[in-house]
Protein backbone atom coordinates (compact mmCIF):
# COMPACT_ATOMS: atom_id res chain seq x y z
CA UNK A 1 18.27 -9.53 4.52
CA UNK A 2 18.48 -6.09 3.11
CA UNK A 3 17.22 -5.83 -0.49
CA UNK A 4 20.02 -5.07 -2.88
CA UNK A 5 19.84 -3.21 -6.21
CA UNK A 6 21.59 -3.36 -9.80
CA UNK A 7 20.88 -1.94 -13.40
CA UNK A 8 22.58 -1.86 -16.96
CA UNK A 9 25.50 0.38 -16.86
CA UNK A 10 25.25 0.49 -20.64
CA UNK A 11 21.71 1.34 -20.22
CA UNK A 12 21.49 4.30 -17.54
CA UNK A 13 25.12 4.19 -16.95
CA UNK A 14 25.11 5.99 -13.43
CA UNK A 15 21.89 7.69 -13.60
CA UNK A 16 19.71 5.06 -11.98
CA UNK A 17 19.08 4.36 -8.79
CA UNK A 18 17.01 1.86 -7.17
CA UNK A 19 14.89 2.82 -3.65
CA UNK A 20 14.18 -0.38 -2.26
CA UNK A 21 12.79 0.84 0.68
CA UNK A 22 10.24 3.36 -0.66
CA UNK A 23 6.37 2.12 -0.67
CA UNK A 24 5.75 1.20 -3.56
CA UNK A 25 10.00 0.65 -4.67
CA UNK A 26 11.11 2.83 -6.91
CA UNK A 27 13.58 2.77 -9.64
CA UNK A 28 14.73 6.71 -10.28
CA UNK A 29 16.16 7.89 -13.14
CA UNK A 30 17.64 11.13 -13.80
CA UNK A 31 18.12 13.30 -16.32
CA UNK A 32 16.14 11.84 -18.42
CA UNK A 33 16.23 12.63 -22.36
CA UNK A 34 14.25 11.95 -25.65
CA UNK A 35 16.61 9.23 -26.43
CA UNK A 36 15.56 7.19 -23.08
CA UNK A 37 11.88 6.57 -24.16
CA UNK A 38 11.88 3.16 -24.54
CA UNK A 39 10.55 -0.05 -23.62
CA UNK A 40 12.62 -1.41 -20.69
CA UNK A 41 12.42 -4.93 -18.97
CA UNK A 42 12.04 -4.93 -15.42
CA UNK A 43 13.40 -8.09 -13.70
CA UNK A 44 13.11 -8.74 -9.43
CA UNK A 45 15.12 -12.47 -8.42
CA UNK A 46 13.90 -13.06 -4.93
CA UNK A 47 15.97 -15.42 -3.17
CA UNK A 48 13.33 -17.96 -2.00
CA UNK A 49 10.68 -17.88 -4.70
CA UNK A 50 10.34 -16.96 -8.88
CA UNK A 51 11.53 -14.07 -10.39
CA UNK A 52 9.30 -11.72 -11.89
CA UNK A 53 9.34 -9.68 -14.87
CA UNK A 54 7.57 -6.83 -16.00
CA UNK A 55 7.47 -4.57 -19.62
CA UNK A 56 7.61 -0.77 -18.64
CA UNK A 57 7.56 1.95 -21.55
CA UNK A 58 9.30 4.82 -20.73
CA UNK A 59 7.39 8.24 -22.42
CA UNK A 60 9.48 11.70 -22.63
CA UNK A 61 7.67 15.15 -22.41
CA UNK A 62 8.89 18.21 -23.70
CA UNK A 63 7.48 21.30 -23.58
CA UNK A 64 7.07 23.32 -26.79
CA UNK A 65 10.10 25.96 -27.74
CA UNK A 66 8.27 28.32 -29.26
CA UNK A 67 4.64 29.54 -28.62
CA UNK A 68 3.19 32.48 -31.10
CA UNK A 69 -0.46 34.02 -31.38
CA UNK A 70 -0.58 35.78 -34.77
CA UNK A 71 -2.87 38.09 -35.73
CA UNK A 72 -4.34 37.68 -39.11
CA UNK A 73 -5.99 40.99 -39.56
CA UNK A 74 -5.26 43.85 -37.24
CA UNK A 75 -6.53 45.44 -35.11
CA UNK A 76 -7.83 42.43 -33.77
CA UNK A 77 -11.32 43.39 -31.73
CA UNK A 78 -11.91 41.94 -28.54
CA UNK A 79 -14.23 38.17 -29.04
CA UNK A 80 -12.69 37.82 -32.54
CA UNK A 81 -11.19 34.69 -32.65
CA UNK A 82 -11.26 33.84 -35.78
CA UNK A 83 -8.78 37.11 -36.59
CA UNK A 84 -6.29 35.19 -34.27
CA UNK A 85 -3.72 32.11 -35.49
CA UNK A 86 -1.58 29.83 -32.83
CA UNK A 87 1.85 28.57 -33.89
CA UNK A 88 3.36 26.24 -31.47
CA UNK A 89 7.16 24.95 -32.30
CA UNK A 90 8.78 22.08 -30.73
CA UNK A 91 8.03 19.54 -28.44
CA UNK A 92 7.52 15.83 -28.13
CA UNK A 93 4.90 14.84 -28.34
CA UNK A 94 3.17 17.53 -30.75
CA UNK A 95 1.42 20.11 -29.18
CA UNK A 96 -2.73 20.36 -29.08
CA UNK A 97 -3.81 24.12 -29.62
CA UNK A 98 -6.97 24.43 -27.64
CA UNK A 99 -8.85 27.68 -26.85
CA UNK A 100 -10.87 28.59 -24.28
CA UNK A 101 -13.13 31.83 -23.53
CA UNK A 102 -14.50 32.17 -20.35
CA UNK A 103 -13.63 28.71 -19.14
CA UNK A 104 -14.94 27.03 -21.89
CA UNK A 105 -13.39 24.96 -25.05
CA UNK A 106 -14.07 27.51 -27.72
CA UNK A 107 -15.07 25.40 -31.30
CA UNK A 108 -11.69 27.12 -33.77
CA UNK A 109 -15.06 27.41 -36.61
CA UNK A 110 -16.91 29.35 -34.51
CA UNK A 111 -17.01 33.17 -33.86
CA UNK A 112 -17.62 34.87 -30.77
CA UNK A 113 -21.02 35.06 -29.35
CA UNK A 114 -22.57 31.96 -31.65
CA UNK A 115 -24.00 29.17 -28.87
């Protein structure tokens, strides 16, 4: 017996889609929004045996709209960080401002050259 599948229509309306066949099964959703992060209930009736249920929260990501570096004092010299401030606008979740110099996390308190 082929494996059928059904969701919500008030839920996804037609922008789910269940892939029975795939290893693990998938359910795919698509186009996917802010307002679908959610906790969902999953439920599988198998014909011969229990259903099962399972709890699945669904987590949007959306990049930032708006990335600045402003300097604070110009002309900004080359290894000054602390002349330099990051705005970042937008996005779910927030986003984390990290630096790095050669590779490496650079501390925000620190100034170029101090190891």
């Amino acid at each position: 017996m082929r494996p059928s599948g059904w969701s919500d229509a008030s839920v996804f309306g037609d922008r789910a889609r269940y892939l029975p066949l795939e290893h693990p099964p998938v359910l795919l959703v698509s186009n996917v929004s802010t307002l679908d992060a959610r906790l969902y209930r999953c439920r599988v009736d198998y014909h011969k045996s229990n259903s099962r249920q399972a709890w699945v929260r669904l987590s949007t990501i959306v990049p930032p709209t708006r990335i600045e570096v402003v300097a604070r004092m110009t002309p900004v010299e080359l290894g000054q960080n602390n002349d330099v401030v990051c705005r970042v606008s937008g996005g779910t979740p927030l986003a984390r401002v990290v630096w790095l110099q050669d590779g490496q996390t650079v501390d925000s308190n620190s100034t170029a050259g101090e190891g």
